[in-house]
N, C-alpha and C. Protein backbone atom coordinates (compact mmCIF):
# COMPACT_ATOMS: atom_id res chain seq x y z
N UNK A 1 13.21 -23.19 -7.19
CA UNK A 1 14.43 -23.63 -7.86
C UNK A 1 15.20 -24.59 -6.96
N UNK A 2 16.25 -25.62 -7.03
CA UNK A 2 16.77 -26.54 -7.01
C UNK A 2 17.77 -25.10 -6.26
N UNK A 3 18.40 -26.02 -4.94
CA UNK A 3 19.51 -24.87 -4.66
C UNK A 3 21.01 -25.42 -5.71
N UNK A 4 21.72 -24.53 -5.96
CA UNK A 4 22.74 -24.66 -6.42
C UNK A 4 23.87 -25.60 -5.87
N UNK A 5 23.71 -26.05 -4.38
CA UNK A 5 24.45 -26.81 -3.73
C UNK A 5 24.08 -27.88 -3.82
N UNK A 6 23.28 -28.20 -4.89
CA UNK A 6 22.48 -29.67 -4.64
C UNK A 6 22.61 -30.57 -5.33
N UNK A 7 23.93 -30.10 -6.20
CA UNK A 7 24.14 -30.76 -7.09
C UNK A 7 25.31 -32.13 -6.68
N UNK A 8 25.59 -33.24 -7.23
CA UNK A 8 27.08 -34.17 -6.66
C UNK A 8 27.99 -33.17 -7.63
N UNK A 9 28.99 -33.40 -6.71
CA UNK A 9 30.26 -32.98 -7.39
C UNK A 9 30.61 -31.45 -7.24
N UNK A 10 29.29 -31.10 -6.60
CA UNK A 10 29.53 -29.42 -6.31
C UNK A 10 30.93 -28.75 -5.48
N UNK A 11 30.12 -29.73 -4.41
CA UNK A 11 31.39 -29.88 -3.04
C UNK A 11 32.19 -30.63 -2.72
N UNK A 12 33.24 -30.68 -2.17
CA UNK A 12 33.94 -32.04 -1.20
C UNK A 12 32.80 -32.63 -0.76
N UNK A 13 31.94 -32.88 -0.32
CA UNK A 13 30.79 -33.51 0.67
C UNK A 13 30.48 -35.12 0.20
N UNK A 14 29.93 -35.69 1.18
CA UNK A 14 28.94 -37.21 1.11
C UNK A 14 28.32 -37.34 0.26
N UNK A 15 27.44 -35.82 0.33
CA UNK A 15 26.13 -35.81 -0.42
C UNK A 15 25.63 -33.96 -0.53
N UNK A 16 25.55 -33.96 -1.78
CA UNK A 16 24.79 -32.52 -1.62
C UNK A 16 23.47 -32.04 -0.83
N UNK A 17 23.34 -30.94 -0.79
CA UNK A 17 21.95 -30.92 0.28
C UNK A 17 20.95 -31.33 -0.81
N UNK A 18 19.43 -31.51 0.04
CA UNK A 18 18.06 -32.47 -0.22
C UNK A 18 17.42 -31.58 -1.45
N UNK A 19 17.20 -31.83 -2.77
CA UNK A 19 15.75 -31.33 -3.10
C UNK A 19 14.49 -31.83 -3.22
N UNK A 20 13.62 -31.46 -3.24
CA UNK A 20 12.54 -32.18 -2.95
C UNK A 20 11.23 -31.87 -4.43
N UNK A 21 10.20 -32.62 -4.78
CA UNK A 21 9.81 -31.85 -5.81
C UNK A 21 8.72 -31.10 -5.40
N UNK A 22 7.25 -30.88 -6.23
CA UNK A 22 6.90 -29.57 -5.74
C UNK A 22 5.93 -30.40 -5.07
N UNK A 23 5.61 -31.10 -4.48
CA UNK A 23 4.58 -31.51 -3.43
C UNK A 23 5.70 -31.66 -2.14
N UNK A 24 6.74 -31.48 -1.86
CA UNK A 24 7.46 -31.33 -1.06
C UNK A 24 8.48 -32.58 -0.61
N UNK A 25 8.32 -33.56 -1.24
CA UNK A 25 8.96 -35.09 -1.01
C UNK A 25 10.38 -34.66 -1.73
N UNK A 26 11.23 -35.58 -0.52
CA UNK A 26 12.54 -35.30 -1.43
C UNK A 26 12.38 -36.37 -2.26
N UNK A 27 13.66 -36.11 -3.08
CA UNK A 27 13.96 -36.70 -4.54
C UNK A 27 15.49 -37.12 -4.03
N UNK A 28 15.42 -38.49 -4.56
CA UNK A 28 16.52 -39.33 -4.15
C UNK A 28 17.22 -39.14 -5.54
N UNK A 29 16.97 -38.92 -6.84
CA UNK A 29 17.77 -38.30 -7.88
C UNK A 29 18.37 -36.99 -7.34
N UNK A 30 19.90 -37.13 -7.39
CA UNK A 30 20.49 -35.78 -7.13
C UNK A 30 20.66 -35.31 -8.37
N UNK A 31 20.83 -35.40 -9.40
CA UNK A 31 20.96 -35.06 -11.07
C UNK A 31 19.96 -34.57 -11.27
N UNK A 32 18.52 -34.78 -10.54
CA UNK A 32 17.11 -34.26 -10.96
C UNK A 32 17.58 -32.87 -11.09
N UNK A 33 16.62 -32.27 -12.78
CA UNK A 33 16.91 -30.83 -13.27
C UNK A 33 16.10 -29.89 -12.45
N UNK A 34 16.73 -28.83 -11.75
CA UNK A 34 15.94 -27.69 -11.55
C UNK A 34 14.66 -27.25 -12.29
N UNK A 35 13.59 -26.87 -11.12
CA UNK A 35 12.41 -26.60 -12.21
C UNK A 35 12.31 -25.41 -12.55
N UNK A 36 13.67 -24.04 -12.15
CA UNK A 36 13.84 -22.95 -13.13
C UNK A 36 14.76 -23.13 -14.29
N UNK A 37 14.80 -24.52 -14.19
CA UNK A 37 15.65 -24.36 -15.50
C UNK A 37 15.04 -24.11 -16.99
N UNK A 38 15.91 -23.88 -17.87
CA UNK A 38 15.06 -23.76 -19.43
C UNK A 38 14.09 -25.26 -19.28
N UNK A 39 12.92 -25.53 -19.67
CA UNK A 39 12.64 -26.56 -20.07
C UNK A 39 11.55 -27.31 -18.89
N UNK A 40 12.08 -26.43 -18.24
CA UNK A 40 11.22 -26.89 -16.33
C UNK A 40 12.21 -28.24 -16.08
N UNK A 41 12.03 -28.43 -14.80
CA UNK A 41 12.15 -29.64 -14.05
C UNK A 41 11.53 -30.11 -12.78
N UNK A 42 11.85 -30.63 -12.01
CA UNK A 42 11.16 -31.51 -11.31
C UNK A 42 11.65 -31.21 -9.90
N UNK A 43 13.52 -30.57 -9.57
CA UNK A 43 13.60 -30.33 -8.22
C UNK A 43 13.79 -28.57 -7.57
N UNK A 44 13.24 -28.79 -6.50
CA UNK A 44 12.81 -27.46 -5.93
C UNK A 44 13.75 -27.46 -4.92
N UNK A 45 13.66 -26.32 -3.65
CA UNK A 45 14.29 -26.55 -2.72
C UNK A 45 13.54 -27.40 -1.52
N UNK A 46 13.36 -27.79 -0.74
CA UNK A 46 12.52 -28.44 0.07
C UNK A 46 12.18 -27.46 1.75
N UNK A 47 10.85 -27.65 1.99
CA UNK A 47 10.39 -26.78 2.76
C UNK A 47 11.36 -26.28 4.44
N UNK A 48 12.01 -27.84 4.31
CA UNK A 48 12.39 -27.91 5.91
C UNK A 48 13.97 -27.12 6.14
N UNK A 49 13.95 -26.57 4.67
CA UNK A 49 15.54 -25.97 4.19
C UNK A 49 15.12 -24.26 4.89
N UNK A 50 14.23 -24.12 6.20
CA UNK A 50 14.04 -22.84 6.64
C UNK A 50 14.39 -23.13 8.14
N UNK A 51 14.28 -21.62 8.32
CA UNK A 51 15.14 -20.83 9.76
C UNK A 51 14.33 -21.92 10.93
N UNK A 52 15.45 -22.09 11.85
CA UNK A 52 14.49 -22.61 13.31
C UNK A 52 15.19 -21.88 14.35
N UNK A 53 14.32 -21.45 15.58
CA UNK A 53 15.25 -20.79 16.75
C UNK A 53 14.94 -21.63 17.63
N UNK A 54 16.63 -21.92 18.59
CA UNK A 54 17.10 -22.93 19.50
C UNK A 54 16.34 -22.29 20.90
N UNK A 55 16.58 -20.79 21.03
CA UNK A 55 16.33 -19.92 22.28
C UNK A 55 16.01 -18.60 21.45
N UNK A 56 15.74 -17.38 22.68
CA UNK A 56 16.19 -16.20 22.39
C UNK A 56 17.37 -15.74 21.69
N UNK A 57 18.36 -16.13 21.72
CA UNK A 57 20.10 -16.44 21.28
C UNK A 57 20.18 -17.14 20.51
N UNK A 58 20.10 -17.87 19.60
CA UNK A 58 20.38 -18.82 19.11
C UNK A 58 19.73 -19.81 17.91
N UNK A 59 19.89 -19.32 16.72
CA UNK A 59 18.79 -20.15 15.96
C UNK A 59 19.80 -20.39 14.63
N UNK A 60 19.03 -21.48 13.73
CA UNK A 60 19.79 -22.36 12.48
C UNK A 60 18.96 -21.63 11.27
N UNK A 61 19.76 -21.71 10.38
CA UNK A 61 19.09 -21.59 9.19
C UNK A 61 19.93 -21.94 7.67
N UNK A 62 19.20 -21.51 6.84
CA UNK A 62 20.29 -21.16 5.36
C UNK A 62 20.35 -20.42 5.03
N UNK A 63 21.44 -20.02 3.90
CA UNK A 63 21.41 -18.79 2.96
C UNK A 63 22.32 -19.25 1.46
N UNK A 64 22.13 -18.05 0.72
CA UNK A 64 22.77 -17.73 -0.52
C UNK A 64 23.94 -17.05 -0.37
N UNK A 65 25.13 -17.64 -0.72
CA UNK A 65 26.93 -17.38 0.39
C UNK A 65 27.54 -16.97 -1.06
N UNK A 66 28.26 -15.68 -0.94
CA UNK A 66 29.09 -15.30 -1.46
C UNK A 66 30.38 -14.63 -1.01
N UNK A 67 31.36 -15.05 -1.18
CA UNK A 67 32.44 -15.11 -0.40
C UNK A 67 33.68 -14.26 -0.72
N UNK A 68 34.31 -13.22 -0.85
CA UNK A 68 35.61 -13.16 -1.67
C UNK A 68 36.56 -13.65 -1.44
N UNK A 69 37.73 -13.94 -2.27
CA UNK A 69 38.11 -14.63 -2.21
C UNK A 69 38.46 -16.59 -2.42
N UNK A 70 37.26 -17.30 -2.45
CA UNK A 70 36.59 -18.44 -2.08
C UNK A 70 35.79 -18.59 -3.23
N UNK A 71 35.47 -20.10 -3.35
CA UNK A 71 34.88 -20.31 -4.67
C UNK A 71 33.67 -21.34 -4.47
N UNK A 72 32.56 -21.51 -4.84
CA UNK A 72 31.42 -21.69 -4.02
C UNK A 72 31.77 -23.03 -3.91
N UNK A 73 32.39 -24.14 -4.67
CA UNK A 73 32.86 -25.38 -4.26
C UNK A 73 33.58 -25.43 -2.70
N UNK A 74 34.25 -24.41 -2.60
CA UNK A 74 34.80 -24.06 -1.11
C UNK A 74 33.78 -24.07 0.16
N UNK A 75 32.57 -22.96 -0.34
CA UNK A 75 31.68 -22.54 0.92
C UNK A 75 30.03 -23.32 0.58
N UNK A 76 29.99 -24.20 -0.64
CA UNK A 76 28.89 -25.02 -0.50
C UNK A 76 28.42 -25.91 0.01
N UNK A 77 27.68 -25.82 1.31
CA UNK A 77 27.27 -27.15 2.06
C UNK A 77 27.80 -26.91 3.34
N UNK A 78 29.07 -25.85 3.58
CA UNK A 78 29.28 -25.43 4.72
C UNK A 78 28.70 -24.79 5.24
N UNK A 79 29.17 -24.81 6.61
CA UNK A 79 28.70 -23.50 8.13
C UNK A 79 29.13 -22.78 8.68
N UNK A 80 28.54 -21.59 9.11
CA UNK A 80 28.83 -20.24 9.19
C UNK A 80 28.27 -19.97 10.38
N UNK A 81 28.88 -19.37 11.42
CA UNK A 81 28.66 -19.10 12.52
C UNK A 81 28.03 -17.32 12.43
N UNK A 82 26.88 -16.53 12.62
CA UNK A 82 26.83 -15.36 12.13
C UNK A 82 26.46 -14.51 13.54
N UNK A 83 26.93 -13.57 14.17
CA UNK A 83 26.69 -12.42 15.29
C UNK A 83 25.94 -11.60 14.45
N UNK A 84 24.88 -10.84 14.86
CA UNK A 84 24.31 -9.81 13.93
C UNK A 84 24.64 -8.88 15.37
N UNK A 85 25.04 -7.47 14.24
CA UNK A 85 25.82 -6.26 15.39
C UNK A 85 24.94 -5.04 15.49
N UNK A 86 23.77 -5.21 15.06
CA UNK A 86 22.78 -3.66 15.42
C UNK A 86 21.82 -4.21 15.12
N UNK A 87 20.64 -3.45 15.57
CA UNK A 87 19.10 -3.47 15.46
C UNK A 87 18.48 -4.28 16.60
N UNK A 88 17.23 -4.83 16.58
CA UNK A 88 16.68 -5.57 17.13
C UNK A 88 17.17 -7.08 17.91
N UNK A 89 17.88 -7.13 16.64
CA UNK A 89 18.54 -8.57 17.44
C UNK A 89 20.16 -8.70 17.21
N UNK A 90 20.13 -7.30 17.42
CA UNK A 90 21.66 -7.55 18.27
C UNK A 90 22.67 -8.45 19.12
N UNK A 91 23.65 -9.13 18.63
CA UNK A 91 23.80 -10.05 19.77
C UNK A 91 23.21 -11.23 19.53
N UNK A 92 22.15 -11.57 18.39
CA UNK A 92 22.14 -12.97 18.47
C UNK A 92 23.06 -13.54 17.80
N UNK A 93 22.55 -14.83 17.77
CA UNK A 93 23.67 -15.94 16.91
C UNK A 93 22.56 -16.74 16.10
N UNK A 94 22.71 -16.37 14.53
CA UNK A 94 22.18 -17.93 13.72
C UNK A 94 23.58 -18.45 12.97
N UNK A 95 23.30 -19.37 12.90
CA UNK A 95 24.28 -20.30 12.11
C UNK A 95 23.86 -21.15 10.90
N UNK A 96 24.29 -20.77 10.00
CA UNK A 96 23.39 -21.10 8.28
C UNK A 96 24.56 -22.28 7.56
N UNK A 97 23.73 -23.17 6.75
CA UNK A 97 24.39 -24.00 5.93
C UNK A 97 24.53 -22.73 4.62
N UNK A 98 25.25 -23.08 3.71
CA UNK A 98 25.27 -22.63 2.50
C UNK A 98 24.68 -23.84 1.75
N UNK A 99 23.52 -23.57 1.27
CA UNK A 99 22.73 -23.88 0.45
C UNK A 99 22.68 -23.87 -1.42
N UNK A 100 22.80 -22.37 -1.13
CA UNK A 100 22.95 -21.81 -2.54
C UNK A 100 24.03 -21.00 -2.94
N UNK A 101 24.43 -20.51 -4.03
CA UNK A 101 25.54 -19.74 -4.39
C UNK A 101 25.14 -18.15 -4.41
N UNK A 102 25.30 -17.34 -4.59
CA UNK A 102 25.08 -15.92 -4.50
C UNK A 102 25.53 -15.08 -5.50
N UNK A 103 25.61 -15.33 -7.01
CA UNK A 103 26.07 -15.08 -7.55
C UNK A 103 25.32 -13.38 -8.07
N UNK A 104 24.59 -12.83 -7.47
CA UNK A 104 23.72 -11.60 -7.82
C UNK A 104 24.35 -11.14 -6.82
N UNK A 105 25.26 -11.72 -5.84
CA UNK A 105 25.31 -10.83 -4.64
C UNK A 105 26.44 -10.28 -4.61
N UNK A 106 26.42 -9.25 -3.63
CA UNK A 106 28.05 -8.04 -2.78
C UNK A 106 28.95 -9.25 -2.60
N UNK A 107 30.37 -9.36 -2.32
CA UNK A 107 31.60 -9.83 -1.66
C UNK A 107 30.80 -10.31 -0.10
N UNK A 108 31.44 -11.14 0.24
CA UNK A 108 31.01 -11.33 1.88
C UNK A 108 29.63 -11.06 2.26
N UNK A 109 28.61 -11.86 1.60
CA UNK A 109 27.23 -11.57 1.90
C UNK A 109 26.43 -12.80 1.86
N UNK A 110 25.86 -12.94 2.98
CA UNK A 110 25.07 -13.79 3.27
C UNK A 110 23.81 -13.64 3.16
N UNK A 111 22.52 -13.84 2.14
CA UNK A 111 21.40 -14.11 1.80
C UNK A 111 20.44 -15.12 2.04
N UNK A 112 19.77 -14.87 3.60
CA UNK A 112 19.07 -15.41 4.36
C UNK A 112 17.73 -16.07 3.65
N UNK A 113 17.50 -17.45 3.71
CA UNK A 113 16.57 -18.07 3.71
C UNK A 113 15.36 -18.00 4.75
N UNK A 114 14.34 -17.20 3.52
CA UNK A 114 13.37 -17.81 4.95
C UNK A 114 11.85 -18.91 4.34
């Protein structure tokens, strides 16, 4: 599916983030229809829209942002600085664009792309 942020006019922004179609090339149509939409379409999300780690500490990624309060025009296309506080990787730091909207999701939940 086409992320939800990918649309013009979503956000304040330049430009919404990239979709690409299904051989993986972006698509310089930002209007191009999602291919879950009724009817199919043509834009997907694009491959390079996944996690990278900088160090042990420290890695980028995306997610699906739902916010309370905030309205996804607010948190679409933005960045989020994230500490994770138990388990394994305690103590790291990724930092995610908002990509997509989260509309299946809890208040204050971030839905990691991988």
């Amino acid at each position: 599916c086409k992320g939800s942020c990918g649309w013009a006019g979503k956000a304040p922004v330049n430009q919404p983030i990239r979709s690409c179609d299904k051989s993986d090339n972006p698509l310089a149509d930002m209007a191009a229809k999602s291919a879950c939409d009724n009817g199919g379409g043509v834009a997907h999300m694009c491959s390079n829209q996944s996690p990278w780690a900088v160090n042990d500490k420290l890695a980028y990624g995306f997610a699906a942002v739902k916010l309370a309060g905030s309205s996804e025009s607010a948190w679409c296309c933005s960045c989020y600085e994230l500490t994770f506080t138990s388990g394994p990787v305690s103590g790291q730091q990724l930092i995610v664009q908002a990509t997509n909207t989260g509309g299946d999701l809890g208040q204050n939940h971030f839905d990691l792309a991988m």
